[in-house]
C-alpha atoms as a PDB file:
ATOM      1  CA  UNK A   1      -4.813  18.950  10.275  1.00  0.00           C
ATOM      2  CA  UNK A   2      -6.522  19.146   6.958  1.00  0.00           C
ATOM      3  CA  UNK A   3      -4.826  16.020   5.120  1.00  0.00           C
ATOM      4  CA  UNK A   4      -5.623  12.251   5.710  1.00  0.00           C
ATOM      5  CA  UNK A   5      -3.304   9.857   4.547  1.00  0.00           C
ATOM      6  CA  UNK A   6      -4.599   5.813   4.282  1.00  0.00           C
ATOM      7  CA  UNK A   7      -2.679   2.816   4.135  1.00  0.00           C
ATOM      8  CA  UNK A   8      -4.444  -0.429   2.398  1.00  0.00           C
ATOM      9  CA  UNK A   9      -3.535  -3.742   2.874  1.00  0.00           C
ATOM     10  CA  UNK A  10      -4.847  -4.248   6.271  1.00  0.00           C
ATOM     11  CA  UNK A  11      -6.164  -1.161   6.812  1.00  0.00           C
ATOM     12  CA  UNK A  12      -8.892   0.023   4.078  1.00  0.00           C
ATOM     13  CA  UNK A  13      -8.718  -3.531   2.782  1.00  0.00           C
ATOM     14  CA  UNK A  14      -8.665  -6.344   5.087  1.00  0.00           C
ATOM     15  CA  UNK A  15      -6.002  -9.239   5.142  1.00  0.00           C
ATOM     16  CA  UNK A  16      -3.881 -11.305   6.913  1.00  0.00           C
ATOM     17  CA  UNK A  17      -0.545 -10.394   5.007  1.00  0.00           C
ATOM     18  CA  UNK A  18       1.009 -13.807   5.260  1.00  0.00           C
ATOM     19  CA  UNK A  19      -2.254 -15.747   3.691  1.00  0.00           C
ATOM     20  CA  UNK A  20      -2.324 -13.149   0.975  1.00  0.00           C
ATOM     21  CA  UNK A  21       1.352 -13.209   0.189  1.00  0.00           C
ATOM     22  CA  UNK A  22       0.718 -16.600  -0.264  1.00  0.00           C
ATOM     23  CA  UNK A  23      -2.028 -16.755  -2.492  1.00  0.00           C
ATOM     24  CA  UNK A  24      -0.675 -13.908  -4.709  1.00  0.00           C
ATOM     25  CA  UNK A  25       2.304 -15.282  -4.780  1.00  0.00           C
ATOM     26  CA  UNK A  26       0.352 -18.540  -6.465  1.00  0.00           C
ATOM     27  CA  UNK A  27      -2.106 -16.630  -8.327  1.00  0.00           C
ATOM     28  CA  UNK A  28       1.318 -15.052 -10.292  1.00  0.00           C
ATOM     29  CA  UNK A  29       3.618 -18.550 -10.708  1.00  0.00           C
ATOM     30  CA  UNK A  30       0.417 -19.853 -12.087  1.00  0.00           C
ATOM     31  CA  UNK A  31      -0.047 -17.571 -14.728  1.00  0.00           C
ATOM     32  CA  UNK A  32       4.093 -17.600 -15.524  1.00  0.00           C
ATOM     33  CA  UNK A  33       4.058 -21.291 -15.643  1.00  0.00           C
ATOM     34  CA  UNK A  34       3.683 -21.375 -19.654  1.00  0.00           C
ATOM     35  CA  UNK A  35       5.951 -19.033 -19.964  1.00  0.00           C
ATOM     36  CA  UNK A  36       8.351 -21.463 -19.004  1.00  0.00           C
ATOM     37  CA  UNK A  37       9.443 -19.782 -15.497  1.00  0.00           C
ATOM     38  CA  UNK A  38      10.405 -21.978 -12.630  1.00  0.00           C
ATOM     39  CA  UNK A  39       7.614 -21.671 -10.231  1.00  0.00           C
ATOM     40  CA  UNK A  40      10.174 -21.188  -6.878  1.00  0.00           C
ATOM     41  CA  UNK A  41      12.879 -19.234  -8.865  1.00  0.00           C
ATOM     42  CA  UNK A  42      10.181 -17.206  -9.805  1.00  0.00           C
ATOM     43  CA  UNK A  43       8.973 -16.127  -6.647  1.00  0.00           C
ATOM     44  CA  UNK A  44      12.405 -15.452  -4.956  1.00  0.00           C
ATOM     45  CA  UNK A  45      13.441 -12.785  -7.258  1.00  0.00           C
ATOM     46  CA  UNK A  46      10.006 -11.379  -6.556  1.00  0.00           C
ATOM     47  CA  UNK A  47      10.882 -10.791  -3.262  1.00  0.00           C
ATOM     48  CA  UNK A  48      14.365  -9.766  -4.022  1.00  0.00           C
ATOM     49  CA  UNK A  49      13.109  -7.267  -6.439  1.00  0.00           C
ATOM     50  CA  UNK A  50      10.631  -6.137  -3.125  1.00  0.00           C
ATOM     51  CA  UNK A  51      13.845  -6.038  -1.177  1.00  0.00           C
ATOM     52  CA  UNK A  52      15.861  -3.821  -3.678  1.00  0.00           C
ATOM     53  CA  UNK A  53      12.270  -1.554  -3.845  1.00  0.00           C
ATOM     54  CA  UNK A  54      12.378  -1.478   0.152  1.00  0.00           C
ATOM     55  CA  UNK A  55      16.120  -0.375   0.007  1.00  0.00           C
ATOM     56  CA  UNK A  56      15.845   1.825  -2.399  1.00  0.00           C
ATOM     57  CA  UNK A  57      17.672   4.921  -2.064  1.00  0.00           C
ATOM     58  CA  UNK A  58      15.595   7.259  -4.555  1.00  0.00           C
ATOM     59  CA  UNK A  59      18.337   7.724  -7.295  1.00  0.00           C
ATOM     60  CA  UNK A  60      15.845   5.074  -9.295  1.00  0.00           C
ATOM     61  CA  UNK A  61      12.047   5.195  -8.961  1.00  0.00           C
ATOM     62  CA  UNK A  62      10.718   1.784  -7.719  1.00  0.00           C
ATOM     63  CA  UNK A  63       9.895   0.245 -10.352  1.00  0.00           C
ATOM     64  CA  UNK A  64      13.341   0.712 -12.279  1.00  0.00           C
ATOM     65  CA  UNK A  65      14.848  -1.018  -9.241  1.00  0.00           C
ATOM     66  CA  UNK A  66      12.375  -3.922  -9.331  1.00  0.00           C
ATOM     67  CA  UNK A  67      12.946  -5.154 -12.690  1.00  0.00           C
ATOM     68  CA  UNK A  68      16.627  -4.501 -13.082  1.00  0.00           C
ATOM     69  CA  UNK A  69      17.029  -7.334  -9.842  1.00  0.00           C
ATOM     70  CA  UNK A  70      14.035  -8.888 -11.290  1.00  0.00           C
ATOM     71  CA  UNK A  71      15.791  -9.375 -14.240  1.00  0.00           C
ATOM     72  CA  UNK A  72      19.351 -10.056 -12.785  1.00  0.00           C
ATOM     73  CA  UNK A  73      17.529 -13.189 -11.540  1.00  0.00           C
ATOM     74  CA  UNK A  74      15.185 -14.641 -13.997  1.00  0.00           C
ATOM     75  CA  UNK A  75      17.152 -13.042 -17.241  1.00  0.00           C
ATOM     76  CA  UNK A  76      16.762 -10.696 -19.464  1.00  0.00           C
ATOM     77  CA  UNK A  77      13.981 -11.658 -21.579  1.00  0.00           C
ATOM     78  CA  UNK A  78      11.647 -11.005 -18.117  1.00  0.00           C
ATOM     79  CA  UNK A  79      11.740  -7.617 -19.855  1.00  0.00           C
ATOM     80  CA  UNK A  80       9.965  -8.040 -23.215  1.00  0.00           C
ATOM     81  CA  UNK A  81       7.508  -9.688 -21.234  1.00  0.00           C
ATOM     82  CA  UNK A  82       6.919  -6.821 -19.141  1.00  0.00           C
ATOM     83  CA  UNK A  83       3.583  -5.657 -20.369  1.00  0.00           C
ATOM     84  CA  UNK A  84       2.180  -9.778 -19.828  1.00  0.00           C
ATOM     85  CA  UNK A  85       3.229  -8.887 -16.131  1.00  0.00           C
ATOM     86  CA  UNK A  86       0.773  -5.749 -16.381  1.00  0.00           C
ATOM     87  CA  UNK A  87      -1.579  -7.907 -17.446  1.00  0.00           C
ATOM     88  CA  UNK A  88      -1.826 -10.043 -14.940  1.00  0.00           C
ATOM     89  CA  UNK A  89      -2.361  -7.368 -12.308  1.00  0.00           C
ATOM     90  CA  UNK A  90      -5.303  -6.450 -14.368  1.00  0.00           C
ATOM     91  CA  UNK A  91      -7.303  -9.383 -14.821  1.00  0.00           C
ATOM     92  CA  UNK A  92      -5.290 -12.451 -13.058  1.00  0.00           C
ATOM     93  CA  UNK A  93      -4.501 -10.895  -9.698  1.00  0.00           C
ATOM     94  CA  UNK A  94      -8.083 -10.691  -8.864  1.00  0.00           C
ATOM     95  CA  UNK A  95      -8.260 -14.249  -7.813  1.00  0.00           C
ATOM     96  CA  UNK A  96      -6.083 -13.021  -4.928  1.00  0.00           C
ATOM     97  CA  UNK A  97      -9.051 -11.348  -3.321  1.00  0.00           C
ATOM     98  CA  UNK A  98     -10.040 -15.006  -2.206  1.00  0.00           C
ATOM     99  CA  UNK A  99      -7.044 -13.711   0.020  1.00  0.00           C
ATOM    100  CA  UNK A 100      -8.757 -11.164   1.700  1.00  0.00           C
ATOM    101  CA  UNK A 101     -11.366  -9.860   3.818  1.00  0.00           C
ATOM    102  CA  UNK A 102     -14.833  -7.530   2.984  1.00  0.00           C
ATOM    103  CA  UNK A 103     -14.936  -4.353   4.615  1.00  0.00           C
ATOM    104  CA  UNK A 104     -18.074  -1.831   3.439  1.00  0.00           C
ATOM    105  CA  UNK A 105     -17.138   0.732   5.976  1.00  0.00           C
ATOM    106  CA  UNK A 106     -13.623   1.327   3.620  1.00  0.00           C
ATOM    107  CA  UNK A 107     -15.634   3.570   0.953  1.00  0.00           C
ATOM    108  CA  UNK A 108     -17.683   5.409   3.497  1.00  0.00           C
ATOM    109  CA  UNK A 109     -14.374   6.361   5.607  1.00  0.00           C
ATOM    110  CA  UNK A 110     -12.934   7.506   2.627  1.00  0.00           C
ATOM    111  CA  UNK A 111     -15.852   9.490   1.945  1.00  0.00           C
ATOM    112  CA  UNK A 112     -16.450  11.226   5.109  1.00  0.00           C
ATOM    113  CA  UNK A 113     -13.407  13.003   4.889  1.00  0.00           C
ATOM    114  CA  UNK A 114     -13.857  14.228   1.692  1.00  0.00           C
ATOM    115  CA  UNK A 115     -16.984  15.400   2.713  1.00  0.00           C
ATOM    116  CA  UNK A 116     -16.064  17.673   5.018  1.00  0.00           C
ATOM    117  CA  UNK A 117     -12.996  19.067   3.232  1.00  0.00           C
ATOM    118  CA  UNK A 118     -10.215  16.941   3.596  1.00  0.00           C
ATOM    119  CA  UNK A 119      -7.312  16.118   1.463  1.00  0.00           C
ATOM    120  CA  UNK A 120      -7.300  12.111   0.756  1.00  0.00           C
ATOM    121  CA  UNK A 121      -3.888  10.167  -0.217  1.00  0.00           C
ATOM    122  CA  UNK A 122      -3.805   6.454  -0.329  1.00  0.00           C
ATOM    123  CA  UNK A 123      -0.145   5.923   1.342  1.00  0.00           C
ATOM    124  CA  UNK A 124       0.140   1.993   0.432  1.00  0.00           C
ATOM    125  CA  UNK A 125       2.986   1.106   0.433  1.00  0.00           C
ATOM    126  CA  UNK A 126       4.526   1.646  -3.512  1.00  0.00           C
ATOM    127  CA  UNK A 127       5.835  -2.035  -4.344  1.00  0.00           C
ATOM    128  CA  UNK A 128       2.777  -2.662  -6.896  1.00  0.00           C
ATOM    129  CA  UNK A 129       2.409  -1.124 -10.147  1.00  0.00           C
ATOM    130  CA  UNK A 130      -0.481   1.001 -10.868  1.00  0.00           C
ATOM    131  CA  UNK A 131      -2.905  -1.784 -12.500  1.00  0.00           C
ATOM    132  CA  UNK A 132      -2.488  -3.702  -9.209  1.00  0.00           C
ATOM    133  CA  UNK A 133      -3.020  -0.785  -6.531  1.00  0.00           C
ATOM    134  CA  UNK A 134      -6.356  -0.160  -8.897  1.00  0.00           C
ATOM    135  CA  UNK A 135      -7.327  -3.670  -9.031  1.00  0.00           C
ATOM    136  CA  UNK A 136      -7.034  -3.923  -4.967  1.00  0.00           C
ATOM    137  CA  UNK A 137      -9.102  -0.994  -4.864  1.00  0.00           C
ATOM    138  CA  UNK A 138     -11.711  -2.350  -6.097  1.00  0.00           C
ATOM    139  CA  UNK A 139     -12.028  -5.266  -4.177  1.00  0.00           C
ATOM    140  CA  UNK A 140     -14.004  -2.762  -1.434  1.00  0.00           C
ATOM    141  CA  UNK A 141     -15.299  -0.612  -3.833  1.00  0.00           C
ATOM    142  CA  UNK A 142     -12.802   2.355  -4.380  1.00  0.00           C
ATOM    143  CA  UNK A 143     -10.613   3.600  -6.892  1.00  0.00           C
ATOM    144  CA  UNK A 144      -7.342   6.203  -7.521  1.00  0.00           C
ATOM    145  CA  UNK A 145      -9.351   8.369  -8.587  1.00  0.00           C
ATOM    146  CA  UNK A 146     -11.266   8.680  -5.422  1.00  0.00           C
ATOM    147  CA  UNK A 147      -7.902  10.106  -3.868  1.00  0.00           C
ATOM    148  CA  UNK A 148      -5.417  13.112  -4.647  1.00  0.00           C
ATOM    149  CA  UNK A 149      -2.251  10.745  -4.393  1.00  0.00           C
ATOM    150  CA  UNK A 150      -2.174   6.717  -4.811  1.00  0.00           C
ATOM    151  CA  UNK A 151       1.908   6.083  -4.346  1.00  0.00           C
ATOM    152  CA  UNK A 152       2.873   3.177  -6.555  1.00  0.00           C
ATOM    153  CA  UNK A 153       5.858   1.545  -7.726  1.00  0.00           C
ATOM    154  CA  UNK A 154       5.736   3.606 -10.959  1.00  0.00           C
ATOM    155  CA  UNK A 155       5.816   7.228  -8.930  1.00  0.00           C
ATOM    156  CA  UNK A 156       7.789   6.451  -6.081  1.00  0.00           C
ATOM    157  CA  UNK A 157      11.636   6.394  -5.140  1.00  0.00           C
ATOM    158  CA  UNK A 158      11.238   5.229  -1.318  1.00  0.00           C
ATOM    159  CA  UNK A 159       9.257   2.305   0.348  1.00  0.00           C
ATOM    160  CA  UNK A 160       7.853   2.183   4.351  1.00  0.00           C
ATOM    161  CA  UNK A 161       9.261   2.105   6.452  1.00  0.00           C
ATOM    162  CA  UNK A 162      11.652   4.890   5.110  1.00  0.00           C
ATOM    163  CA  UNK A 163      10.674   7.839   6.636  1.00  0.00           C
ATOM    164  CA  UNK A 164      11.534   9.819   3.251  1.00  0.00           C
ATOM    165  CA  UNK A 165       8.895   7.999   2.169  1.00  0.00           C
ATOM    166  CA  UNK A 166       6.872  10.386   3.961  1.00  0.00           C
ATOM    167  CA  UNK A 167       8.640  12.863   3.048  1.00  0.00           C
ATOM    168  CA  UNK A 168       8.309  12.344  -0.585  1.00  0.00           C
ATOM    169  CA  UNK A 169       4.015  12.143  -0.197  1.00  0.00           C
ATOM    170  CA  UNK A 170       4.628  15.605   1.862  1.00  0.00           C
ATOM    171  CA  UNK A 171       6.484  17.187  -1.144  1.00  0.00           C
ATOM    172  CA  UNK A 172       3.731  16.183  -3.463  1.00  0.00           C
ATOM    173  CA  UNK A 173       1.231  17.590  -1.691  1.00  0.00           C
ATOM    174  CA  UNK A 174       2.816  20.212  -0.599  1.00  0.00           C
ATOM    175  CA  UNK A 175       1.783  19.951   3.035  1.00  0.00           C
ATOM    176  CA  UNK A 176       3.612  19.627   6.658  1.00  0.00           C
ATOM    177  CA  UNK A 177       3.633  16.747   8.923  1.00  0.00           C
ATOM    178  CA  UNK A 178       1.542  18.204  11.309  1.00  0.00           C
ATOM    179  CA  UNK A 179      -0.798  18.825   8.537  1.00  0.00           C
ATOM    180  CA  UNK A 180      -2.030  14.701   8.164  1.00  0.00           C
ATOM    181  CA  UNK A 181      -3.211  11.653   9.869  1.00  0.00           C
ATOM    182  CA  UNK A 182      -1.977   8.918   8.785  1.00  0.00           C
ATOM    183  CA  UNK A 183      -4.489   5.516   9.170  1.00  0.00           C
ATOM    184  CA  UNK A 184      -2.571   1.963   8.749  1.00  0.00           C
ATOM    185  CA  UNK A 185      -2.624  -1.164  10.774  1.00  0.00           C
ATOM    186  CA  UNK A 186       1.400  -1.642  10.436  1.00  0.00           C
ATOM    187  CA  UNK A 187       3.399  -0.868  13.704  1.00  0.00           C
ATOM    188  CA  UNK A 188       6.542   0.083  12.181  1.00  0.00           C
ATOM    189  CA  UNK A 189       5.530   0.939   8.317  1.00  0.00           C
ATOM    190  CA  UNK A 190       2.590   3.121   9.446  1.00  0.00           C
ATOM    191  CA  UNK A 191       3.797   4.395  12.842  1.00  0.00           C
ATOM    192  CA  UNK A 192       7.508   5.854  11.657  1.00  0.00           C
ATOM    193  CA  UNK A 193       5.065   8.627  10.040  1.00  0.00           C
ATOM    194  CA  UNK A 194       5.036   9.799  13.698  1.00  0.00           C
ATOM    195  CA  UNK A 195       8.870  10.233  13.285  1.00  0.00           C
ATOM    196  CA  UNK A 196       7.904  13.190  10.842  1.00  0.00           C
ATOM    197  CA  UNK A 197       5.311  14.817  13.387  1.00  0.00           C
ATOM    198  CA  UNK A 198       2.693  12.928  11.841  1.00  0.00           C
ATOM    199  CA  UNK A 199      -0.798  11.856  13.620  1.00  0.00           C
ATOM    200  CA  UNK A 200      -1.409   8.346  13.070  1.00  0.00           C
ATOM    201  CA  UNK A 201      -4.020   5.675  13.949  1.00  0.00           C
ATOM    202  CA  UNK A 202      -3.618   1.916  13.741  1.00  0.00           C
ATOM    203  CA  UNK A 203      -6.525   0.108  12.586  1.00  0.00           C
ATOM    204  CA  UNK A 204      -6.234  -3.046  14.912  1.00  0.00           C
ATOM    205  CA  UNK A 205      -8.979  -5.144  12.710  1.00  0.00           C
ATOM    206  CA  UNK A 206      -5.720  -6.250  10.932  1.00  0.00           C
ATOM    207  CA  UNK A 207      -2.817  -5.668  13.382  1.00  0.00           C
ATOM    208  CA  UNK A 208       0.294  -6.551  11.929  1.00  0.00           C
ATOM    209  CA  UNK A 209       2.716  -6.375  14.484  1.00  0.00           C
ATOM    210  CA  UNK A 210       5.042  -9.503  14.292  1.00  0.00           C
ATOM    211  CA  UNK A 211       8.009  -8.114  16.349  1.00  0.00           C
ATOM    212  CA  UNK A 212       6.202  -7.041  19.137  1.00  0.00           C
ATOM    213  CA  UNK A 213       6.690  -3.166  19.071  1.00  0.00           C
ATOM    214  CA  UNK A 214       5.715  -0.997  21.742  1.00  0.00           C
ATOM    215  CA  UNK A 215       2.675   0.660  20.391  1.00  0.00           C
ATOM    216  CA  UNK A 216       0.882   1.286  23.966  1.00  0.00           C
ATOM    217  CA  UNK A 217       1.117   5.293  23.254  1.00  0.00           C
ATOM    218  CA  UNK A 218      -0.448   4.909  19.689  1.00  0.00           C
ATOM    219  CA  UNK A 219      -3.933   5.879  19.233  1.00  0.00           C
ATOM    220  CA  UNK A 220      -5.525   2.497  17.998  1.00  0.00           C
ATOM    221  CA  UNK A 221      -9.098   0.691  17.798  1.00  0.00           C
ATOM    222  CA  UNK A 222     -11.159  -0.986  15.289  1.00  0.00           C
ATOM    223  CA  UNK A 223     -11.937   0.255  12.041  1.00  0.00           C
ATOM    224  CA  UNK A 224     -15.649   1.118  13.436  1.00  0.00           C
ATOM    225  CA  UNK A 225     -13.939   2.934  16.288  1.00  0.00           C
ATOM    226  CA  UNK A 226     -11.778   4.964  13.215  1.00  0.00           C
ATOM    227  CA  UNK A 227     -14.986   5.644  11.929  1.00  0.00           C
ATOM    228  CA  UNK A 228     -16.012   7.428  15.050  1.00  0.00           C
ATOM    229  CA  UNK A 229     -13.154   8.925  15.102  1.00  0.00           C
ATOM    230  CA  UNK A 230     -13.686  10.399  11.495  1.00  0.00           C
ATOM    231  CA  UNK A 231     -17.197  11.570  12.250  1.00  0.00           C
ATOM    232  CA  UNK A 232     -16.094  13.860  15.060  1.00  0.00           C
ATOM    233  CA  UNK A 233     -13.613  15.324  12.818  1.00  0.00           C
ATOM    234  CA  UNK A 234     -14.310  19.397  12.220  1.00  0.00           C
ATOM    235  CA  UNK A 235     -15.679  20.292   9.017  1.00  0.00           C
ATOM    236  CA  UNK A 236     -13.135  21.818   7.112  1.00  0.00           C
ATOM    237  CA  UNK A 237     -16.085  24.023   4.820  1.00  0.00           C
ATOM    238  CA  UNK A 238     -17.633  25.669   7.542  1.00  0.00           C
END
């Protein structure tokens, strides 16, 4: 195993998904409010452009599915306003780390394994554009270019908990299941990597877990017991 593989929301970055939904969902009808968008339309074909990302079957990349439902809903001229959208994931969206929670062990786990040789991909789920995964990063101190792979809405064609997904960060890479850990806190997104053959951990800081899955044979703790974990880990160099 030579490859680690990190999820963020609720994993490198601490939240409770629902609050931050919430206030991200605010944060963005706030700033489309002078543009004349209904605040509740708005945020419905948000999540039906999520939903069409989720679904997707990777004949479009994610972000080509987003905005053509995106626009379906809210009309056409959503599109010449797509680089205000951009924007706001840039400068806006940072109120949403109100949202959220501080967690200084995030850069050190990150660069442990680097440390001693391994492979780093941030596996977040790819239903953000670029400007937003990079903002989030920052909120504990990291950034894409601390990793080999970031998965975004702009590079991907599959969401978790598609296990092609996985696949798809695999073929990048150009490494095997059994080659990667992968770290999340999400009992079906994160865990169908072990579909593949993949290791994976569940960070329980964060748990999300709102069915109720049977995760008694996952290997789980807190994100100091992960850091344990990632201190015994052999170095790669040696």
């Amino acid at each position: 195993m030579d490859t680690i593989l990190f999820d963020l929301d609720g994993t490198l970055l601490p939240m409770d998904m629902d609050t931050f939904t919430k206030g991200y969902f605010g944060t963005l009808a706030k700033k489309c409010a002078p543009m004349g968008f209904d605040p509740d339309a708005l945020v419905k074909a948000v999540w039906a452009g999520t939903k069409a990302m989720v679904e997707n079957d990777g004949a479009k990349t994610n972000e080509e599915r987003f905005w053509e439902v995106f626009a379906a809903l809210m009309g056409d001229r959503v599109l010449s306003l797509k680089e205000e959208f951009e924007s706001f994931y840039s400068h806006e969206f940072h109120e949403a780390k109100a949202y959220t929670g501080e967690n200084p062990l995030a850069k050190e786990a990150v660069e442990i394994v680097k440390e001693k040789g391994y492979q780093v991909v941030l596996a977040t789920n790819p239903i953000f554009p670029a400007s937003g995964t990079r903002s989030r990063l920052s909120w504990i101190g990291l950034s894409p270019e601390d990793f080999s792979l970031v998965t975004t809405y702009e590079n991907s064609v599959h969401c978790k908990p598609n296990p092609n997904y996985y696949l798809d960060i695999l073929h990048q890479i150009g490494k095997k299941p059994e080659d990667c850990l992968m770290i999340g806190n999400d009992a079906v997104e994160d865990v169908c990597a072990q579909k593949l053959g993949m290791e994976v951990f569940l960070v329980t800081d964060s748990l999300y877990n709102p069915h109720q899955v049977d995760i008694s044979k996952v290997k789980q703790g807190t994100f100091r017991d992960l850091m344990e974990n990632l201190r015994q880990l052999p170095d790669l160099r040696k």
